[in-house]
Protein backbone atom coordinates (compact mmCIF):
# COMPACT_ATOMS: atom_id res chain seq x y z
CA UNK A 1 23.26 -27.17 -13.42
CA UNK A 2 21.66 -24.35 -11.87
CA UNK A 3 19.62 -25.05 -8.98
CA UNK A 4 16.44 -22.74 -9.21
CA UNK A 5 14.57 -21.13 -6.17
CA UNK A 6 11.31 -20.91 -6.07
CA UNK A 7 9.72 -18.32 -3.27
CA UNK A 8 6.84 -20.04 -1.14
CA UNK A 9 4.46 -18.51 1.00
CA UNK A 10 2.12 -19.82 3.76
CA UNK A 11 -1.58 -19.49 2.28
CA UNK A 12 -3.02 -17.49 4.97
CA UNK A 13 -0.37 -14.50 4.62
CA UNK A 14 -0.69 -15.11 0.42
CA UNK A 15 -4.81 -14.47 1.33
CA UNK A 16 -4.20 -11.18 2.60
CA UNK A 17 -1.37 -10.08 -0.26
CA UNK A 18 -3.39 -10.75 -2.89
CA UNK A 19 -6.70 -9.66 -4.36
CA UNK A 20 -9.27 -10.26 -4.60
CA UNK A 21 -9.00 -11.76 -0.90
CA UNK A 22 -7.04 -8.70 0.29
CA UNK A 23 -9.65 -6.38 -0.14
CA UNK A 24 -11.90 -8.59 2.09
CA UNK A 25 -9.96 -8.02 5.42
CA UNK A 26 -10.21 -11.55 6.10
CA UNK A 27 -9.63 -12.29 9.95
CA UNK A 28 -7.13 -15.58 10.32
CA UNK A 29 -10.18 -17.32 12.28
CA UNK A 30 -12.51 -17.13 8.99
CA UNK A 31 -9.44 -18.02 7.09
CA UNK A 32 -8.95 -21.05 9.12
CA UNK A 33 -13.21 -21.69 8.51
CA UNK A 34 -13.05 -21.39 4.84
CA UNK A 35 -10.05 -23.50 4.61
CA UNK A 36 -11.70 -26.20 6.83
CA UNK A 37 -15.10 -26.09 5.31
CA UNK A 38 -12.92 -26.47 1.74
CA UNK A 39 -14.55 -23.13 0.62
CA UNK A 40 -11.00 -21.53 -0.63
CA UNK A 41 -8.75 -24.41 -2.26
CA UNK A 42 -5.41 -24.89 -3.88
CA UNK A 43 -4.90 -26.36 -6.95
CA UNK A 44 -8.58 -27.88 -6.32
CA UNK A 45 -7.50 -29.31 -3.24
CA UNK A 46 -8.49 -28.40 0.41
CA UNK A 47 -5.23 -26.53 2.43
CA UNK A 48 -4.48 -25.39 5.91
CA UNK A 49 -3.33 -22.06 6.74
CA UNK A 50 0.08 -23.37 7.11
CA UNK A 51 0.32 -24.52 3.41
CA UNK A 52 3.26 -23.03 1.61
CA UNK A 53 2.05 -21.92 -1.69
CA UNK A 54 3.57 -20.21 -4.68
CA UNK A 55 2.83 -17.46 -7.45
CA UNK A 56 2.24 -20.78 -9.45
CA UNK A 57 -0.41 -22.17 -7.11
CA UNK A 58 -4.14 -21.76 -8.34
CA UNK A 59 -6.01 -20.32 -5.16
CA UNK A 60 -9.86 -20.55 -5.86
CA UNK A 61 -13.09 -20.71 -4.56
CA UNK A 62 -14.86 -23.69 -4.05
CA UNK A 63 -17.34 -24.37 -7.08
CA UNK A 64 -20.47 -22.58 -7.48
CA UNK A 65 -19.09 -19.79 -4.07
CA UNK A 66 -18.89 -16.17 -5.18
CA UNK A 67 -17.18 -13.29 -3.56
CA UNK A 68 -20.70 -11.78 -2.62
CA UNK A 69 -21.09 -15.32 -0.58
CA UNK A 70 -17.62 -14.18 1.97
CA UNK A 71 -19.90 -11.78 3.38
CA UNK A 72 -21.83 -12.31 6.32
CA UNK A 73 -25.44 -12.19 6.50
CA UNK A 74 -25.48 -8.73 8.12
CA UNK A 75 -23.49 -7.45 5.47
CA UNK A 76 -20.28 -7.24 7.38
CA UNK A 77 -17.23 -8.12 5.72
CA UNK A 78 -15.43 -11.15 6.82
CA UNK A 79 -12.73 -10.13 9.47
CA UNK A 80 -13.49 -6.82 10.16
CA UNK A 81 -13.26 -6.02 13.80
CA UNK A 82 -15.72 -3.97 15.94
CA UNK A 83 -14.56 -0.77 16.78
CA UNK A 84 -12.34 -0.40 19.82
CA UNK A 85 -11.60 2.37 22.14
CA UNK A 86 -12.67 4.92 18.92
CA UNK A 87 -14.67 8.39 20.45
CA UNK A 88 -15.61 11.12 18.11
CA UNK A 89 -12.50 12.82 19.12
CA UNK A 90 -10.75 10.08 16.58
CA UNK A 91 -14.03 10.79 14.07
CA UNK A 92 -13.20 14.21 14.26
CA UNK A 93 -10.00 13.41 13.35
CA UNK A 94 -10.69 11.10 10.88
CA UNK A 95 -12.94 13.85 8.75
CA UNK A 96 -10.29 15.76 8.58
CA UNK A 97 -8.45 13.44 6.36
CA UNK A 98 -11.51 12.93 4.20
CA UNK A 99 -10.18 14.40 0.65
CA UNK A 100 -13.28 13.44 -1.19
CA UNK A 101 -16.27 10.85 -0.58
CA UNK A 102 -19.08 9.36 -2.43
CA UNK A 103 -21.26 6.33 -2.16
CA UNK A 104 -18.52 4.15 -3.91
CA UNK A 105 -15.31 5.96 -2.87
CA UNK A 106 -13.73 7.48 0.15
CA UNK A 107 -10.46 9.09 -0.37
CA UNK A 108 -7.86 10.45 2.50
CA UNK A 109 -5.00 11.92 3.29
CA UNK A 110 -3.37 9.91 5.61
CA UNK A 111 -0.90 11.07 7.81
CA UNK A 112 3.07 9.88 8.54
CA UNK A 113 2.65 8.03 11.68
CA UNK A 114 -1.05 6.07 11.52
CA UNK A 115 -0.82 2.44 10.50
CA UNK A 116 -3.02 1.13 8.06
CA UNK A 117 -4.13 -1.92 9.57
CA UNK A 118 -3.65 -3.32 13.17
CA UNK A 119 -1.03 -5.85 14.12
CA UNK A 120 0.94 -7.16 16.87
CA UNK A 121 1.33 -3.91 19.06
CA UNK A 122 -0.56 -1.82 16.96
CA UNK A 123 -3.90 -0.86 18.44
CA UNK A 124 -4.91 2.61 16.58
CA UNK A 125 -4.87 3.05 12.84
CA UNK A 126 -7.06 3.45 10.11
CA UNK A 127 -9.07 0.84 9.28
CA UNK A 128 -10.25 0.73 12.77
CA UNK A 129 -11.22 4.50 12.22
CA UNK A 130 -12.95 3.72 9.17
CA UNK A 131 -14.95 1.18 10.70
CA UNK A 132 -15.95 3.14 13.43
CA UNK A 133 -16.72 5.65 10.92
CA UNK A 134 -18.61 4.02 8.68
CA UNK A 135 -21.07 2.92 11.53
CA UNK A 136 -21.67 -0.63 10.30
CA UNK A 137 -20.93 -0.18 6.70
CA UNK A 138 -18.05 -1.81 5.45
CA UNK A 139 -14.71 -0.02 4.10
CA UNK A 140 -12.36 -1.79 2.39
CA UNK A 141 -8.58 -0.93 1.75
CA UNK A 142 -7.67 -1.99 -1.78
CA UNK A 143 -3.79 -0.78 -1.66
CA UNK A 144 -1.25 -0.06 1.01
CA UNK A 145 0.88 2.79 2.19
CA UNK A 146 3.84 2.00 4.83
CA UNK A 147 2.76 3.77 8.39
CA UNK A 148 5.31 6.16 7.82
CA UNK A 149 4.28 7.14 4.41
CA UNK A 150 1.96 10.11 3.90
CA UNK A 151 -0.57 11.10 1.22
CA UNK A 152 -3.65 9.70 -0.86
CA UNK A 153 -5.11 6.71 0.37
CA UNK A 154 -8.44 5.42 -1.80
CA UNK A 155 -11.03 3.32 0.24
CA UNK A 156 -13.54 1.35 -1.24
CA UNK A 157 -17.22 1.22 0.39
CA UNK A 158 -18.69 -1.25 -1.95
CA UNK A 159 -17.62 -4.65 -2.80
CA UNK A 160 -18.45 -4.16 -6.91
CA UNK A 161 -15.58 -0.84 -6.14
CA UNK A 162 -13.62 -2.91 -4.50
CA UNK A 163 -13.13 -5.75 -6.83
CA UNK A 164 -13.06 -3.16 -10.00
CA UNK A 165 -10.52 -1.18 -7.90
CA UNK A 166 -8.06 -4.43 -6.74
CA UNK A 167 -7.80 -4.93 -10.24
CA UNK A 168 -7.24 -1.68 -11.67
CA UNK A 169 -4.56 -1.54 -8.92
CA UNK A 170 -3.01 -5.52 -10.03
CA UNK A 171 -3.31 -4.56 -13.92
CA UNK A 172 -1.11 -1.28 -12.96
CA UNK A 173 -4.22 0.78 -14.25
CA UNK A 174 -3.24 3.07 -11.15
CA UNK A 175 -1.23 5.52 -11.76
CA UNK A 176 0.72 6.73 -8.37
CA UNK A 177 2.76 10.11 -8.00
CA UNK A 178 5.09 10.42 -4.90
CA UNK A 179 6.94 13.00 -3.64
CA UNK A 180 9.94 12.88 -1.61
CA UNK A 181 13.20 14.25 -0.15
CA UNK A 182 16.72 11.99 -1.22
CA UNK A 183 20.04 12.15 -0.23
CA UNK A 184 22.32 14.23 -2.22
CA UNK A 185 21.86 15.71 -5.99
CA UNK A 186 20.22 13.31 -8.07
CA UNK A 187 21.77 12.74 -11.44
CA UNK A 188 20.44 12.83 -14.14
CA UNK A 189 17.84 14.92 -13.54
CA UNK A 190 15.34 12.21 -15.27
CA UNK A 191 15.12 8.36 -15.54
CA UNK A 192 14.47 5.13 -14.78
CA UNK A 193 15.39 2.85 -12.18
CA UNK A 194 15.12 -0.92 -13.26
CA UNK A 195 15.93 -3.10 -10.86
CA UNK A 196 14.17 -6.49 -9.43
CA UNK A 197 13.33 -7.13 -6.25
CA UNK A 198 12.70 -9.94 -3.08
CA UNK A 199 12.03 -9.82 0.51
CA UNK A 200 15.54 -10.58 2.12
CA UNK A 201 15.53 -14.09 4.37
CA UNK A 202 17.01 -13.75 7.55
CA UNK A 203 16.15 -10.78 9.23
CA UNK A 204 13.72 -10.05 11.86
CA UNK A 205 11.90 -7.47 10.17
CA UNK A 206 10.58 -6.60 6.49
CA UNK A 207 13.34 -6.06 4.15
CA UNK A 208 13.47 -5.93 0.58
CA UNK A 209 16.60 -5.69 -1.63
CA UNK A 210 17.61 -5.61 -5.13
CA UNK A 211 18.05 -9.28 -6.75
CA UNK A 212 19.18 -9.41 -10.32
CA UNK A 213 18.56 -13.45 -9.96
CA UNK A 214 15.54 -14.16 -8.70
CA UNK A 215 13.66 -10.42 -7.79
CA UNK A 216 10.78 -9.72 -9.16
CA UNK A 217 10.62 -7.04 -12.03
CA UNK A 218 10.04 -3.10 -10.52
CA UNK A 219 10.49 -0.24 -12.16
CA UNK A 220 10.47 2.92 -10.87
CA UNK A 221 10.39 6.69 -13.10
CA UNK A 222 11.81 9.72 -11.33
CA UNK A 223 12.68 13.57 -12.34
CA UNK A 224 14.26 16.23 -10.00
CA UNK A 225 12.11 18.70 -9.15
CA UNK A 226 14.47 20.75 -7.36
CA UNK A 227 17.80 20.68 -5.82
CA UNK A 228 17.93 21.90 -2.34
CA UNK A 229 21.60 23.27 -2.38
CA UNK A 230 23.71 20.31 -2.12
CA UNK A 231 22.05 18.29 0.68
CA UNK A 232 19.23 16.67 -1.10
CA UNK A 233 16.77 16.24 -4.15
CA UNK A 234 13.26 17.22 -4.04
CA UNK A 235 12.15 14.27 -6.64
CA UNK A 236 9.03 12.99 -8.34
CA UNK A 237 8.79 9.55 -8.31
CA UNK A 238 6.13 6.89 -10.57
CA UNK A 239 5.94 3.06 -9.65
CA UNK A 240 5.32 1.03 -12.42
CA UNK A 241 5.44 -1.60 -10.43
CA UNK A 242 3.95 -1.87 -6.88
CA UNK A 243 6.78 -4.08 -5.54
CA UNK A 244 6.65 -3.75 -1.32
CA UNK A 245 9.09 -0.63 -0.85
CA UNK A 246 10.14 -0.79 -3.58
CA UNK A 247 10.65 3.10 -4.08
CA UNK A 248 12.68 3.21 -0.77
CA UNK A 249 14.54 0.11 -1.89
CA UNK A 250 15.29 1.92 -5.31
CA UNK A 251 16.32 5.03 -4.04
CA UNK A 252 18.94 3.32 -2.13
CA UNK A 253 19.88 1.36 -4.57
CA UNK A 254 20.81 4.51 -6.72
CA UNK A 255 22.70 5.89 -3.84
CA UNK A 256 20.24 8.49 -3.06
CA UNK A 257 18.18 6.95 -0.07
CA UNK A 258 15.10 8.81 1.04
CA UNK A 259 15.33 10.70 4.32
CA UNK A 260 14.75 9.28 7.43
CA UNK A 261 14.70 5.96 5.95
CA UNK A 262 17.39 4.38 8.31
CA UNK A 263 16.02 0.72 6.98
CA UNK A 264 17.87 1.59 3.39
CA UNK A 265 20.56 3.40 4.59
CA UNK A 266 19.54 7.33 4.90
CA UNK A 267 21.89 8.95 7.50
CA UNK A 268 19.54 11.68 7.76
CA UNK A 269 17.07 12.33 10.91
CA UNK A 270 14.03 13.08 9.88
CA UNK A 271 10.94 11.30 9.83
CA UNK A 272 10.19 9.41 6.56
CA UNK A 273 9.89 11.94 3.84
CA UNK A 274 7.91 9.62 1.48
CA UNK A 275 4.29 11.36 0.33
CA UNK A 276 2.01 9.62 -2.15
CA UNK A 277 1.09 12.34 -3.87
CA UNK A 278 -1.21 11.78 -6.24
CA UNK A 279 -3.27 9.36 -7.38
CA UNK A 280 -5.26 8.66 -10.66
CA UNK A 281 -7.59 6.21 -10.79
CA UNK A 282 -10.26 4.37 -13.17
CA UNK A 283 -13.81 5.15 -12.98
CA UNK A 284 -16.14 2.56 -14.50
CA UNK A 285 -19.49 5.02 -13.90
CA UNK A 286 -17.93 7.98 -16.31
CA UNK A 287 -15.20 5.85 -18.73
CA UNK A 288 -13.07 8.39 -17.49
CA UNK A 289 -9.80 8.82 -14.75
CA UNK A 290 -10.39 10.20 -11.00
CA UNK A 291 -6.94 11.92 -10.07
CA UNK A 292 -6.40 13.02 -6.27
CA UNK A 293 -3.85 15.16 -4.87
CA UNK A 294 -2.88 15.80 -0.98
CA UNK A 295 -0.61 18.35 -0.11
CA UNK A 296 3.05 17.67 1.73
CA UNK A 297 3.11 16.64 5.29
CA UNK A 298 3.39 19.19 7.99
CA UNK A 299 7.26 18.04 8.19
CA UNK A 300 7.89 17.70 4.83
CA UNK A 301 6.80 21.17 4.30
CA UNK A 302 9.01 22.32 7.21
CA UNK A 303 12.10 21.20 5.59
CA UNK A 304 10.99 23.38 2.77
CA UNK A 305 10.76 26.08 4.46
CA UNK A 306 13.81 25.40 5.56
CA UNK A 307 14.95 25.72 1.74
CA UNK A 308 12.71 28.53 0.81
CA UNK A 309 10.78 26.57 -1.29
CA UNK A 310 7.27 27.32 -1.84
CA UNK A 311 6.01 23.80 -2.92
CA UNK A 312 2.50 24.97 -4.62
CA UNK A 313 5.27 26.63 -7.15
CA UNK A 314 6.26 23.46 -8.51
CA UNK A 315 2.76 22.17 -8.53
C-alpha cells in the first residue's frame, strides 16, 4: 500500500496565502484575537495560530461575522501598520510607479529590488509606501510579485475591489503576461510546460520543485520572441496557474533557467530578468477586461541593447 502525504500548514501562514483573508493584511496579533475570540474557525471549531491545517480544512467565519466586520471602526484594515520612516522623497518615488489610478484601482510598476510586504529584515517596500500614500485610506495587495520581479502590480483601494479582485485572481480570471531572458535557445519556439509543483522540505529558504507525485497542477504557456544569438531566449511566458515561482521553477525545469535566478540554477549574473508584463483584468463596473502594460526594467532593457534589440518592435 501506498502511504499518501498530505501537505499541512499552520493556520496563521494559510490566513495570509489565501483569500479572502490575504487581501486583508492581517497582522499575527489580530490573527491571534480572532482566533481567541473564535471569530475565524476550522471545521466549526475554534484553532490557535499554531494549528496545522490542510487544503481540506473548512476555514470560516464565525456565524452571522462578515468581511466588512474585520475592519476596524476607523476604517483601517486589520494589520496594516502606520507608516514608518516614509518622507515625500519615497511619495515622490512612489508616483512615479503609478501606471493608472482610480477610486477602485491603483496600478504600478514596481521595480526589481522593492519587496512587497515587510518581513524579518525588510523595513522598506511597498505596502508601507502605499500606506503612507494613501494617507489613511486603506490599499490592499490582492496578488504577489517576488522582490526581484518587475512589472504590473494591481492594488485594490476598496474592500468590494478587493474581494471581486482575490477571486478573479483564485478563479484564474487574470490573465498574466511575463517577459523574460532564459538560458540558451529555447526549443520549440512555442508550448507548454506541464509540470506539478510543492515547496521542497528541508531547506532554509523558499524552494519549490517539480513533483510528479504529490505537486500541485501548474501550467505554464511560452513562445520565443527572439533569440539573442546563442546565449539566451527573449520569451513570453502565461501562468495558468499561479503556483509560487512557479515560472522560475518551470524554466528550470526545461533546462532554460531565467537569468540571474541562481535559486533554479541560472549561471548567469544578472539581476533577475523576470518582468510581469502585462496584466488583464475583470472589471465588474463596464462587463468588460482592464489590460495593463509596463515597459522592461532599466536592466532588462540594457541587456537589449546589448543585443540590438529594440523591444517596442516586438510589442
Amino acid at each position: 500500500m501506498t502511504e499518501s502525504h498530505t501537505l499541512t500548514h499552520r493556520l496563521d501562514r494559510w490566513l495570509r496565502r489565501n483569500e479572502p483573508y490575504q487581501s486583508l493584511n492581517l497582522s499575527q496579533a489580530h490573527i491571534e484575537k480572532l482566533l481567541r475570540n473564535k471569530k475565524i474557525l476550522v471545521n466549526g471549531q475554534k484553532a490557535t495560530a499554531s494549528t496545522r491545517v490542510t487544503d481540506q480544512d473548512e476555514i470560516s467565519l464565525a456565524q452571522g461575522l462578515d468581511l466588512e466586520s474585520l475592519v476596524i471602526a476607523d476604517r483601517q484594515p486589520l494589520g496594516v501598520v502606520k507608516p514608518f520612516r516614509y518622507n515625500n522623497e519615497d511619495l515622490n518615488f512612489l508616483k512615479t510607479l503609478i501606471v493608472w489610478e482610480d477610486d477602485d484601482l491603483c496600478i504600478l510598476n514596481k521595480p526589481a529590488g522593492l519587496a512587497v510586504q515587510g518581513g524579518t529584515g525588510t523595513r522598506y517596500h511597498l505596502d508601507g509606501l502605499l500606506q503612507f500614500y494613501g494617507k489613511g485610506r486603506p490599499f490592499r495587495l490582492v496578488h504577489r510579485l517576488d522582490k526581484d520581479t518587475s512589472g504590473v502590480f494591481v492594488v485594490a483601494k476598496t474592500l468590494h475591489k478587493a474581494v471581486e479582485l482575490a477571486h478573479a485572481f483564485k478563479e484564474h480570471l487574470v490573465r498574466k503576461v511575463y517577459w523574460a531572458f532564459v538560458e540558451g535557445v529555447l526549443s520549440p519556439p512555442f508550448g507548454s510546460i506541464d509540470a506539478p509543483v510543492s515547496k521542497s522540505l528541508g531547506q532554509s529558504y523558499e524552494k519549490v520543485v517539480v513533483d510528479e507525485k504529490e505537486g500541485k497542477p501548474a501550467l505554464t504557456e511560452y513562445r520565443l520572441i527572439k533569440a539573442l544569438e546563442r546565449d539566451a531566449t527573449w520569451v513570453e511566458l502565461s501562468p495558468q496557474t499561479g503556483r509560487t515561482h512557479q515560472l522560475r521553477v518551470h524554466c528550470s525545469h526545461k533546462g532554460h533557467p531565467i537569468w540571474g535566478d541562481i535559486k533554479y540554477g541560472s549561471n548567469v549574473k544578472e539581476p533577475l530578468c523576470l518582468h510581469a508584463r502585462q496584466l488583464t483584468i475583470p472589471d465588474s463596473e463596464s462587463g468588460r477586461s482592464l489590460t495593463f502594460t509596463a515597459p522592461p526594467p532599466a536592466h532588462m532593457n540594457d541587456i537589449l541593447k546589448r543585443y540590438k534589440v529594440d523591444w517596442q518592435k516586438y510589442c
